[in-house]
C-alpha atoms as a PDB file:
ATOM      1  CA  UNK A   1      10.110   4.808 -42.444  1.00  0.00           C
ATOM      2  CA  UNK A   2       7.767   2.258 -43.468  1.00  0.00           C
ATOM      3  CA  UNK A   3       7.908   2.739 -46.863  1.00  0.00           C
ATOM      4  CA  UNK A   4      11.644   4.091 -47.702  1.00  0.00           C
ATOM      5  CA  UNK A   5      12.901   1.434 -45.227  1.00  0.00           C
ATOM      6  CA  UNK A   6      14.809  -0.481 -47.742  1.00  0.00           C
ATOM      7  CA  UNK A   7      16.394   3.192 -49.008  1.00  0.00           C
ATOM      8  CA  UNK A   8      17.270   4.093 -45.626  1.00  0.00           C
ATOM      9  CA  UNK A   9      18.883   1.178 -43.962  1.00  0.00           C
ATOM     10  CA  UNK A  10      21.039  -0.471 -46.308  1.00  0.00           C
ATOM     11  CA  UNK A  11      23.480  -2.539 -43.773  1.00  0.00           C
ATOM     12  CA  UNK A  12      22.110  -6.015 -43.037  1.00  0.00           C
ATOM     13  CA  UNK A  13      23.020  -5.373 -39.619  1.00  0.00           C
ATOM     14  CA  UNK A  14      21.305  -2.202 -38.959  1.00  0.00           C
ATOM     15  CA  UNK A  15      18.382  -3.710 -40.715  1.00  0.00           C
ATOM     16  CA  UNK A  16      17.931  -6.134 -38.103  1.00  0.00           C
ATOM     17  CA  UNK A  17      18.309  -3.922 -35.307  1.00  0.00           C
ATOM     18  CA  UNK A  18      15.591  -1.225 -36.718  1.00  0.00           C
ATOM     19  CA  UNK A  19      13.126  -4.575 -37.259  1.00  0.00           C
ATOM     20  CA  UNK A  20      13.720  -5.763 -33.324  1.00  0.00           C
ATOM     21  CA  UNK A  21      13.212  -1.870 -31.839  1.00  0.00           C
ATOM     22  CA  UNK A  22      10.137  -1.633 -34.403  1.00  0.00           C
ATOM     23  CA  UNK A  23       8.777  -5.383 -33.068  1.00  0.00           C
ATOM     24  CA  UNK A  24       9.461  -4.377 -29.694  1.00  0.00           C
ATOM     25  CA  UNK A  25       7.442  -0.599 -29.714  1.00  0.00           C
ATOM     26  CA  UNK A  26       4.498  -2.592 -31.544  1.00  0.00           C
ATOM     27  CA  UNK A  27       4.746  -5.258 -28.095  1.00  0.00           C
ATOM     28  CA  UNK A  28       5.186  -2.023 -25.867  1.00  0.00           C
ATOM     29  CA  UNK A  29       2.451  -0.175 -27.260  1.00  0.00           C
ATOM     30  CA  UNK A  30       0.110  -3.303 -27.540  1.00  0.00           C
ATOM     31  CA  UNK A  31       0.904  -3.507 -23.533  1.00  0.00           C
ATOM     32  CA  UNK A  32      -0.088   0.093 -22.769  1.00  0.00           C
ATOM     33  CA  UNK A  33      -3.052  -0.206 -24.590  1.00  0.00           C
ATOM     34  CA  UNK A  34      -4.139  -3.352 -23.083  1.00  0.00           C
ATOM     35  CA  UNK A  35      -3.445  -1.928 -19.480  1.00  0.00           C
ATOM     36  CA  UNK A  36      -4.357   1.422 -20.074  1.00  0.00           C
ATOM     37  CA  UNK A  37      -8.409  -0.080 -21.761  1.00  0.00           C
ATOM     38  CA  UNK A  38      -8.446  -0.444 -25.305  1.00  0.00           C
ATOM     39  CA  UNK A  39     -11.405   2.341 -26.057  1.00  0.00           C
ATOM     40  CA  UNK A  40     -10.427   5.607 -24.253  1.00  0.00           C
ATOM     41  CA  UNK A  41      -8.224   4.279 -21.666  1.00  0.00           C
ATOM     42  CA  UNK A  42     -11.246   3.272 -19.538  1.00  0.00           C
ATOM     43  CA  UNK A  43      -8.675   1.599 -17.486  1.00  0.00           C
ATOM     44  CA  UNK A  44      -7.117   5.061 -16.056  1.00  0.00           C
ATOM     45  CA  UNK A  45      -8.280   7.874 -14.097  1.00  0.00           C
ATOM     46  CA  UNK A  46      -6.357  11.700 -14.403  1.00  0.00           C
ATOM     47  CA  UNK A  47      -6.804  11.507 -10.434  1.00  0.00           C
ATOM     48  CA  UNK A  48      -4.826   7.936  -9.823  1.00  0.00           C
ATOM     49  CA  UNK A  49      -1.896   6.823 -10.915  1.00  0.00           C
ATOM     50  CA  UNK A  50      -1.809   4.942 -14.056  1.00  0.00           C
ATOM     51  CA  UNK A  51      -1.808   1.064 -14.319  1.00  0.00           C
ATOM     52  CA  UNK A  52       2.260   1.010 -15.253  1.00  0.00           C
ATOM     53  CA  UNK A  53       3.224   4.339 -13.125  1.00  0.00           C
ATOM     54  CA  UNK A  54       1.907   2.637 -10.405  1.00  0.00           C
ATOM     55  CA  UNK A  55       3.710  -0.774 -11.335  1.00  0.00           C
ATOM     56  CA  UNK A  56       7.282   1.209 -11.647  1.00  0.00           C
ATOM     57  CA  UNK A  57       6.317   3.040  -8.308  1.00  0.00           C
ATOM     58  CA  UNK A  58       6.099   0.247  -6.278  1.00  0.00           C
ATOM     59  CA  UNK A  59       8.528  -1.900  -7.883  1.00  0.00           C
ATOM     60  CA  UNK A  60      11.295   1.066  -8.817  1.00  0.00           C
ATOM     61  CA  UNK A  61      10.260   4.076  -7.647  1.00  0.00           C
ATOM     62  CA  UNK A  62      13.518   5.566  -8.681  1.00  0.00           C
ATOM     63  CA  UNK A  63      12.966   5.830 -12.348  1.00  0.00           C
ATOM     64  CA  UNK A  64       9.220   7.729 -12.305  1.00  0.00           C
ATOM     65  CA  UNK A  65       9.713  11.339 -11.554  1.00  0.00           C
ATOM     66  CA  UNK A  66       6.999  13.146 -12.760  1.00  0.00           C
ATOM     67  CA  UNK A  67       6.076  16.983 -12.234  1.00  0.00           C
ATOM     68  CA  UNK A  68       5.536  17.615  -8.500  1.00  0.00           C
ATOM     69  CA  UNK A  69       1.642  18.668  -9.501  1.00  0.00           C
ATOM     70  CA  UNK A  70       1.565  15.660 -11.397  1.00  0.00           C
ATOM     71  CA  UNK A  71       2.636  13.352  -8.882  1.00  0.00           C
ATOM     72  CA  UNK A  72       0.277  15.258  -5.640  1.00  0.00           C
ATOM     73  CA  UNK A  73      -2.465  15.123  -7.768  1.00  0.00           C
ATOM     74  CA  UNK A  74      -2.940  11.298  -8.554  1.00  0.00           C
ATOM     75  CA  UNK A  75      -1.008  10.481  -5.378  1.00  0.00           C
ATOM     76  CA  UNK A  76      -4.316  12.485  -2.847  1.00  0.00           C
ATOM     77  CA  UNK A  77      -6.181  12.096  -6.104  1.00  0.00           C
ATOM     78  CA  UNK A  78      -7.289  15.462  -6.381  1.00  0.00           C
ATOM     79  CA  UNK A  79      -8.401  17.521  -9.487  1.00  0.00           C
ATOM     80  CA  UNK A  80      -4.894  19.701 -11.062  1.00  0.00           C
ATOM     81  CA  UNK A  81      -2.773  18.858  -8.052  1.00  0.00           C
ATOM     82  CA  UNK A  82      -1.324  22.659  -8.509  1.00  0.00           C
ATOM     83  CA  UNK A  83      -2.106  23.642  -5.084  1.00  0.00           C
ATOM     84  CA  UNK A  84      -1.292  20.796  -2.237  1.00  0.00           C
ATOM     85  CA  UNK A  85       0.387  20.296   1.044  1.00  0.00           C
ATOM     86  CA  UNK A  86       3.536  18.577   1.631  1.00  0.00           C
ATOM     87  CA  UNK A  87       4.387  15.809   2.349  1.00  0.00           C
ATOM     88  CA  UNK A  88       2.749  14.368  -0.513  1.00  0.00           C
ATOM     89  CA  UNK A  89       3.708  10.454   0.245  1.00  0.00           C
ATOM     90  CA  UNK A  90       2.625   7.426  -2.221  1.00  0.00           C
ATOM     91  CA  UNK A  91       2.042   4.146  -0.613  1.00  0.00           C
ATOM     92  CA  UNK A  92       2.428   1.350  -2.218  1.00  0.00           C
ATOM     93  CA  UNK A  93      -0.550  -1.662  -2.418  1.00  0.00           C
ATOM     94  CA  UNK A  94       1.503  -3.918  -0.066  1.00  0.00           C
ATOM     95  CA  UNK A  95       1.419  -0.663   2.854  1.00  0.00           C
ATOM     96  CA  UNK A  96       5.172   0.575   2.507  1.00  0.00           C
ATOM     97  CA  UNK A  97       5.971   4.032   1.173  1.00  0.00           C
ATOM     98  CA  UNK A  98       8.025   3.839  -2.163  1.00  0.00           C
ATOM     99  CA  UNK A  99       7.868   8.087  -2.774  1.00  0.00           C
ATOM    100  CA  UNK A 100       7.977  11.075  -0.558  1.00  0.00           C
ATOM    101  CA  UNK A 101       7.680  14.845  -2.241  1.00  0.00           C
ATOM    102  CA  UNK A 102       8.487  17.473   0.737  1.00  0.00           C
ATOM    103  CA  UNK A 103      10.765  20.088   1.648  1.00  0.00           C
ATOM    104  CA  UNK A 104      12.802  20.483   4.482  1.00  0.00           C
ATOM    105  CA  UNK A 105      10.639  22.344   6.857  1.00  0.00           C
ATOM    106  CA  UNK A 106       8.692  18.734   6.389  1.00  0.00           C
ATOM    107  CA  UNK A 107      11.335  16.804   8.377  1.00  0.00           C
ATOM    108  CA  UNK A 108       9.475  17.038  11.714  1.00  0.00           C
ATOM    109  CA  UNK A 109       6.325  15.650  10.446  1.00  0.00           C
ATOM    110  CA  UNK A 110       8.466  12.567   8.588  1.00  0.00           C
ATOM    111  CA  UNK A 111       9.652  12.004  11.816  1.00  0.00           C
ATOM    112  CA  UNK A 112       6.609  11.852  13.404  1.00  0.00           C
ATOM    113  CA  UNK A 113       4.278  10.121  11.532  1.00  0.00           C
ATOM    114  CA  UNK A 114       6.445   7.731   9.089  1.00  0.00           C
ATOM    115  CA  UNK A 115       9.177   5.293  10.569  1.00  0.00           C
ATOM    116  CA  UNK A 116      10.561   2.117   9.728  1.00  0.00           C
ATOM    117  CA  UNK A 117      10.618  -1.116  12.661  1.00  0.00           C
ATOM    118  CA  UNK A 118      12.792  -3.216  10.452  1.00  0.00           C
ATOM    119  CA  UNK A 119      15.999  -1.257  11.526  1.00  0.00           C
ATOM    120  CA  UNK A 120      16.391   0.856   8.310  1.00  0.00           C
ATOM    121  CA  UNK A 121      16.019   4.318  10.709  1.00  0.00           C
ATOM    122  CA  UNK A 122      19.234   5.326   9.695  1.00  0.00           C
ATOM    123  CA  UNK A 123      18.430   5.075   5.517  1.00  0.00           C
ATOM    124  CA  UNK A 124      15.563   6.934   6.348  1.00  0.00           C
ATOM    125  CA  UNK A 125      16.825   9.614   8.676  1.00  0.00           C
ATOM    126  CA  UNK A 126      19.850   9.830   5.601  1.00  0.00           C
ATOM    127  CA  UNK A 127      17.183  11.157   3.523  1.00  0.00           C
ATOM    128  CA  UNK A 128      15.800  13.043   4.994  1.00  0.00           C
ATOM    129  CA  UNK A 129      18.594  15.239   6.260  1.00  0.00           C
ATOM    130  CA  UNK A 130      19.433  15.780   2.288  1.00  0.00           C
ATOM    131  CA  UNK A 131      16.363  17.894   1.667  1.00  0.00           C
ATOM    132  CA  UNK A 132      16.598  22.020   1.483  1.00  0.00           C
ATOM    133  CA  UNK A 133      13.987  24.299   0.886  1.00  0.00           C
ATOM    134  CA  UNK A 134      12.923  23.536  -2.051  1.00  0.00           C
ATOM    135  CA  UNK A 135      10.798  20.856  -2.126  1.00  0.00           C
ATOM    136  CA  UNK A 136      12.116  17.273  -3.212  1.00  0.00           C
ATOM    137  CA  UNK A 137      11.807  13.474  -3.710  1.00  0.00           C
ATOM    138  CA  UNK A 138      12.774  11.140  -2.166  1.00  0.00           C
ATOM    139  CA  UNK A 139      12.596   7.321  -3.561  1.00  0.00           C
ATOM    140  CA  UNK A 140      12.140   4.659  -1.098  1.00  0.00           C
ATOM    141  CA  UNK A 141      13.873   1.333  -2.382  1.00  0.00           C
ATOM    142  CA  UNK A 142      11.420  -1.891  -1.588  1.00  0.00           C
ATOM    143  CA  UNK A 143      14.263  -2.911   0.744  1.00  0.00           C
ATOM    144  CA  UNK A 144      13.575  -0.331   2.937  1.00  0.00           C
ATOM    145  CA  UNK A 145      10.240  -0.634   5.010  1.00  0.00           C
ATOM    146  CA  UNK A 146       8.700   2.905   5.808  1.00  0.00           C
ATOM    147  CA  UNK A 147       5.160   2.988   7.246  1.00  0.00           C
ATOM    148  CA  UNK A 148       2.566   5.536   8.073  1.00  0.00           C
ATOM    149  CA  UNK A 149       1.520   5.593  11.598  1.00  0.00           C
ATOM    150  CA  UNK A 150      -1.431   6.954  12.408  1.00  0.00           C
ATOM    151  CA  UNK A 151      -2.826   8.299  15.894  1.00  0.00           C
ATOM    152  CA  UNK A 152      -4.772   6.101  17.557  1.00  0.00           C
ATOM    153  CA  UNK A 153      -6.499   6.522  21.147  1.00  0.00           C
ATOM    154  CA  UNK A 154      -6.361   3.631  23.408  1.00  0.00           C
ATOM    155  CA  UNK A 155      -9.775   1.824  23.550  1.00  0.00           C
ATOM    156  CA  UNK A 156     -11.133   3.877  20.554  1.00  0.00           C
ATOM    157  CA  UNK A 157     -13.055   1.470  18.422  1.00  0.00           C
ATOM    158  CA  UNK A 158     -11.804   0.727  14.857  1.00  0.00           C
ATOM    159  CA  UNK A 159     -15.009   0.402  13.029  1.00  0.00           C
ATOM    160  CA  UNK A 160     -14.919  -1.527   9.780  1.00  0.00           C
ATOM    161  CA  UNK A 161     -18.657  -0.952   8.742  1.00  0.00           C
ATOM    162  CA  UNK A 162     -21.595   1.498  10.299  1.00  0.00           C
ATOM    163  CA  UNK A 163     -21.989   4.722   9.885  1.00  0.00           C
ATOM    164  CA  UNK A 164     -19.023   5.479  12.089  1.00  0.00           C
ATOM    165  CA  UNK A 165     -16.496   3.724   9.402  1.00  0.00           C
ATOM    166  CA  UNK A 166     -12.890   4.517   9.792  1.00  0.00           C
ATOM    167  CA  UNK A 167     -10.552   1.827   9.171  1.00  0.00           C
ATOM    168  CA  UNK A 168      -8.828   3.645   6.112  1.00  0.00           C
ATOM    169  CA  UNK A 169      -7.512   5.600   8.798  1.00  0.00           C
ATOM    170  CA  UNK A 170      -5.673   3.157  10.533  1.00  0.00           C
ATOM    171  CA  UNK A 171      -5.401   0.116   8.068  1.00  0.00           C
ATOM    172  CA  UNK A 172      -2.709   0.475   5.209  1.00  0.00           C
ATOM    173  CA  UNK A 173      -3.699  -2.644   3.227  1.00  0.00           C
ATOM    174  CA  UNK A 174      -4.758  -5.861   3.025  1.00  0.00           C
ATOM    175  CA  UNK A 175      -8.744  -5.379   2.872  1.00  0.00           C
ATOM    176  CA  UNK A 176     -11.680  -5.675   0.434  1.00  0.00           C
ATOM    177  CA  UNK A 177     -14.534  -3.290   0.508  1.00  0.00           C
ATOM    178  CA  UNK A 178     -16.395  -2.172   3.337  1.00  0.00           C
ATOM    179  CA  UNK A 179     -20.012  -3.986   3.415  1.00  0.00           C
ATOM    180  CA  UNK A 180     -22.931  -3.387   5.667  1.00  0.00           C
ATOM    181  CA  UNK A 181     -22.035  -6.024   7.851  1.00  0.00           C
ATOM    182  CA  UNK A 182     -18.607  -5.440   8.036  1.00  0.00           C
ATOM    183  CA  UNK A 183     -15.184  -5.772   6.090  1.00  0.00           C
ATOM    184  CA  UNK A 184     -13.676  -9.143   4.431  1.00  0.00           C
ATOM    185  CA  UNK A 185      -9.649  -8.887   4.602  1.00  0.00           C
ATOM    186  CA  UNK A 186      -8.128  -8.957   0.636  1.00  0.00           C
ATOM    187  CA  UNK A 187      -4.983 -11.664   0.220  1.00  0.00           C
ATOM    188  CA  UNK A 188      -3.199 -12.925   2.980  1.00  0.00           C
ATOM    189  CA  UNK A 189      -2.345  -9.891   5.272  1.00  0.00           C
ATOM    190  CA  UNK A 190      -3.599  -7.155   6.964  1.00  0.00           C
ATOM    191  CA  UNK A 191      -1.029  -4.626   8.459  1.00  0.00           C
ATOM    192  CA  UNK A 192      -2.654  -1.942  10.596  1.00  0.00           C
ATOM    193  CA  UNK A 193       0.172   0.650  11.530  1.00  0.00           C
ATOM    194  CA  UNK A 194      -0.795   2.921  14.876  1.00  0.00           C
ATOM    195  CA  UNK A 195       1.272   6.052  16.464  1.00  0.00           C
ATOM    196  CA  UNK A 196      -0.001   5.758  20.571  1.00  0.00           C
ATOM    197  CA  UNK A 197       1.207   8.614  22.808  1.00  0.00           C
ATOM    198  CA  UNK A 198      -0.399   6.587  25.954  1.00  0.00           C
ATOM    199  CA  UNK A 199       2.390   5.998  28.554  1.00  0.00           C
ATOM    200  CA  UNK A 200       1.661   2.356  29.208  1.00  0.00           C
ATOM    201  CA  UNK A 201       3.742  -0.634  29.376  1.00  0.00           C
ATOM    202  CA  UNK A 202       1.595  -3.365  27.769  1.00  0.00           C
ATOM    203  CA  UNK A 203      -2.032  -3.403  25.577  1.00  0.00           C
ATOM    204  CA  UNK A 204      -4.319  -5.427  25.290  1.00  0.00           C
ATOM    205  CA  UNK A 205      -6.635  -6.129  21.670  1.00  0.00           C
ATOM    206  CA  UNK A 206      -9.798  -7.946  20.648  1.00  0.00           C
ATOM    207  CA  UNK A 207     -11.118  -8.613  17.217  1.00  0.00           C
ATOM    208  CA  UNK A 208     -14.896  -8.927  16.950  1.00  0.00           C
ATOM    209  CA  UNK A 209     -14.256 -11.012  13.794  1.00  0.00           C
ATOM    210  CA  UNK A 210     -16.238 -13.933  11.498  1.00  0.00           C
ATOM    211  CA  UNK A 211     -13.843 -16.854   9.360  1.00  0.00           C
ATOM    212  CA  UNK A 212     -14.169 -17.335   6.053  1.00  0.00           C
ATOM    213  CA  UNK A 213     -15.547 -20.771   5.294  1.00  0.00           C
ATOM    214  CA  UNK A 214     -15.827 -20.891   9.090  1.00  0.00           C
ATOM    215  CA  UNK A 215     -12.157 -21.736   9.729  1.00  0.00           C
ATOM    216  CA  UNK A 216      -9.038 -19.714   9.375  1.00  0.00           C
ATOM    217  CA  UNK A 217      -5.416 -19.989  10.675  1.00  0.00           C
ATOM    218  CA  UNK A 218      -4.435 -16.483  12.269  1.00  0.00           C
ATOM    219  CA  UNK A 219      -1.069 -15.419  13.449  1.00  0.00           C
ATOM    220  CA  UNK A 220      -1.182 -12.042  14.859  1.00  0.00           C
ATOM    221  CA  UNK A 221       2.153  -9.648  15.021  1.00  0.00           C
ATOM    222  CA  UNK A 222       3.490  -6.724  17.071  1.00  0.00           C
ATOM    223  CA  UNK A 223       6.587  -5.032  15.761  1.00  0.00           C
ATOM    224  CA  UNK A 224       7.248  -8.211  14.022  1.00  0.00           C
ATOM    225  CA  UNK A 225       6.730 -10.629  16.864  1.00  0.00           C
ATOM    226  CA  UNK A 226       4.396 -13.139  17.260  1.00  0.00           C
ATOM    227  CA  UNK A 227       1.742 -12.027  20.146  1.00  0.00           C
ATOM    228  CA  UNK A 228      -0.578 -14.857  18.904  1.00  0.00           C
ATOM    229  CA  UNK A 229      -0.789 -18.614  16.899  1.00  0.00           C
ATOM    230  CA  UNK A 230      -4.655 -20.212  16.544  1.00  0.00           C
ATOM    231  CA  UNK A 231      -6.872 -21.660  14.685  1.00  0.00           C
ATOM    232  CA  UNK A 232     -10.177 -19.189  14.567  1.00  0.00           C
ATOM    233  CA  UNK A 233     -13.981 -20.637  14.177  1.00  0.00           C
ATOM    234  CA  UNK A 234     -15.717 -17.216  15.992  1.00  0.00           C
ATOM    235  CA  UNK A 235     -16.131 -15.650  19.223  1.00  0.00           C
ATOM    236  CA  UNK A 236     -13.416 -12.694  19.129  1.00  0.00           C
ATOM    237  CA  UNK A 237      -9.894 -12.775  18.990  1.00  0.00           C
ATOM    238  CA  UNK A 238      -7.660 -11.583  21.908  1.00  0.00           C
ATOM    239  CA  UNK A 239      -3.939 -10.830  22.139  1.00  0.00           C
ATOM    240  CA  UNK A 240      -1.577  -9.273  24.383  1.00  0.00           C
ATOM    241  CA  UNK A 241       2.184  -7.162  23.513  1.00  0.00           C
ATOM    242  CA  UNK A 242       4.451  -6.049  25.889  1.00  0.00           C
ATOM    243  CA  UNK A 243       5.341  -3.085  23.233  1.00  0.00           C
ATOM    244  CA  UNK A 244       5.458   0.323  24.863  1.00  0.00           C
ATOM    245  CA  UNK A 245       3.673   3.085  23.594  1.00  0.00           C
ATOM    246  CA  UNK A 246       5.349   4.930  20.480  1.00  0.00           C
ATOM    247  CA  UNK A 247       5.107   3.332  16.721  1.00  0.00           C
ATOM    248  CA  UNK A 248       2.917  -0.376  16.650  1.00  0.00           C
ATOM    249  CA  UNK A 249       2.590  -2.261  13.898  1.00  0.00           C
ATOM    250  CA  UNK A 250      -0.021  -4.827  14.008  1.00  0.00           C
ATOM    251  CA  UNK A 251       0.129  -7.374  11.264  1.00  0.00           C
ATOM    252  CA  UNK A 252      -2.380 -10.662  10.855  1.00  0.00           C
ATOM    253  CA  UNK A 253      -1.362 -13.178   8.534  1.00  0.00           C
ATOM    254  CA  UNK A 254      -3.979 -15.796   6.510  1.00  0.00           C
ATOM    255  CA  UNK A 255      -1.958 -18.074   5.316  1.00  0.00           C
ATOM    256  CA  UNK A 256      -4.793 -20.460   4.651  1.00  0.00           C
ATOM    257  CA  UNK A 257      -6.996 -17.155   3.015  1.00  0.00           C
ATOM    258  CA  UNK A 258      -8.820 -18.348  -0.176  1.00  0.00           C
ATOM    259  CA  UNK A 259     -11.440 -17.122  -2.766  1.00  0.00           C
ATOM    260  CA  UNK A 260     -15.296 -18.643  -2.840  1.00  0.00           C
ATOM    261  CA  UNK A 261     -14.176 -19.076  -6.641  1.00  0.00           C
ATOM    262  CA  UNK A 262     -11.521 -21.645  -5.853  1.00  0.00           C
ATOM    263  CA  UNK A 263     -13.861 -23.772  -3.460  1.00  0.00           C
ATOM    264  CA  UNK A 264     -17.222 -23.854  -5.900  1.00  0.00           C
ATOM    265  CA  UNK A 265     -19.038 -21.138  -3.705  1.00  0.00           C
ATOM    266  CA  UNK A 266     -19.668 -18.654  -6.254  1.00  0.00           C
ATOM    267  CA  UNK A 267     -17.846 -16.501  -8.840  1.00  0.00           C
ATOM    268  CA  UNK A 268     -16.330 -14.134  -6.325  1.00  0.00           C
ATOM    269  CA  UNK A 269     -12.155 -14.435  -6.836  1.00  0.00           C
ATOM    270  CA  UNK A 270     -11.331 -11.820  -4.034  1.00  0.00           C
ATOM    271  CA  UNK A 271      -8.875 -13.909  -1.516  1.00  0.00           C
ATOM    272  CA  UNK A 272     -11.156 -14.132   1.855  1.00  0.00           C
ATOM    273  CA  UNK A 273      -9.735 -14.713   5.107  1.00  0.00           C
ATOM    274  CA  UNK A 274     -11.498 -12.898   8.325  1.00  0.00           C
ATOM    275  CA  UNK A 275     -14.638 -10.608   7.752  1.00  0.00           C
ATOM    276  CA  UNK A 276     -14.021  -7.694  10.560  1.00  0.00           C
ATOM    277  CA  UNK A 277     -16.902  -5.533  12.429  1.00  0.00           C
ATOM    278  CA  UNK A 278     -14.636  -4.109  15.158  1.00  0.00           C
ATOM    279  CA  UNK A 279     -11.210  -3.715  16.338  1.00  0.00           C
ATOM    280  CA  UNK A 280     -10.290  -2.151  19.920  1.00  0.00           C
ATOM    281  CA  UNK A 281      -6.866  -1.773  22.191  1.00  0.00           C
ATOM    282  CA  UNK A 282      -6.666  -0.865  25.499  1.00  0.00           C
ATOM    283  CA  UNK A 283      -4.226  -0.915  28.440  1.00  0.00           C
END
């Protein structure tokens, strides 16, 4: 091509064309590369999701269909991904599910574990009454807000450091690593998604919590409603819902979360807000 070019394309028009698609694979590969790490790809993983799969996953999850042992391996990150159980679901970094491989036998579980509280039950319940036996996707537009609940016990402890970690269970994003001390919350919200089979009428939860640069503003949400407005400096943090048991989402917004890089501290850029040891609800 490069060197018949001239023979080949002859009409001015044409020419130009062929020059912008050849300018624009030279961009598109430059970008790969650059994402991808310029010296074997250092910046991918055969077990994750690649840097722009993962961008069109969570931004249009539509137009990424990959094989289904493709997509269950790098979704559970596992080695082949040939054998797996379904539902294989990808969650995307803000918490919501974007993609959803399962057959029809799989409906029951769906409904059990993954729900929407921002009234899009109907999308979802669409969906999933369009699989069959053989196993499917299904794309989640980032309109429509599916979570994963998890169970949780009432006045089990949520540990975010010790020995007895298990916060990935019940948190779907917004933290940093996990330290000795505890766990420093990562941007400006924390959404922690719980399935509680408890017949009570109202919970209560506490925070054992520190504040980044010893003073945060924390609003605190149930199901999308405010259970709690203040301005933390230490000692625990307390709120009440009236929610009944079933699907609760619990959701803490940082709205003044910032990085010790911004204020002079040090060279760390990771967006601090509350650094968590413990997290319990009870009746």
């Amino acid at each position: 091509m490069c060197l018949y070019f001239g023979e080949l394309i002859q009409k001015v028009r044409l020419e130009t064309i062929a020059m912008i698609m050849l300018s624009l694979s030279v961009v598109f590969t430059g970008i790969v590369v650059y994402q991808y790490g310029p010296y074997q790809a250092s910046n991918t993983s055969y077990v994750n999701m690649t840097p722009i799969a993962s961008f069109i996953l969570d931004k249009a999850p539509q137009l990424y269909n990959p094989l289904h042992s493709t997509f269950s391996s790098r979704t559970i990150h596992v080695d082949g991904g040939y054998m797996y159980n379904t539902p294989v679901v990808y969650v995307a970094k803000d918490g919501y599910v974007r993609k959803i491989l399962a057959p029809k036998e799989d409906i029951t579980n769906l409904l059990d574990y993954y729900a929407s509280l921002s009234g899009h039950d109907k999308w979802y319940l669409n969906q999933l009454n369009i699989l069959n036996d053989e196993e499917q996707y299904i794309f989640v537009p980032v309109k429509y807000k599916i979570l994963k609940f998890n169970d949780y016990e009432l006045g089990s402890p949520i540990w975010f450091y010790t020995d007895n970690f298990n916060t990935d269970c019940y948190v779907s994003t917004g933290l940093s690593v996990t330290e000795s001390w505890g766990t420093w919350t990562s941007g400006g919200e924390l959404q922690m998604p719980l399935k509680i089979s408890s017949e009570v009428t109202s919970m209560h939860g506490h925070i054992d919590c520190i504040a980044f640069n010893n003073q945060q503003t924390v609003l605190i949400y149930v199901n999308n409603k405010i259970v709690n407005n203040l301005v933390y400096r230490g000692g625990g943090i307390d709120f009440e819902n009236s929610e009944k048991s079933g699907f609760i989402n619990i959701k803490i917004e940082l709205p003044e979360a910032n990085s010790p890089y911004a204020l002079g501290q040090s060279d760390d850029r990771r967006i601090l807000g509350l650094g968590i040891q413990k997290i319990v609800i009870t009746e």
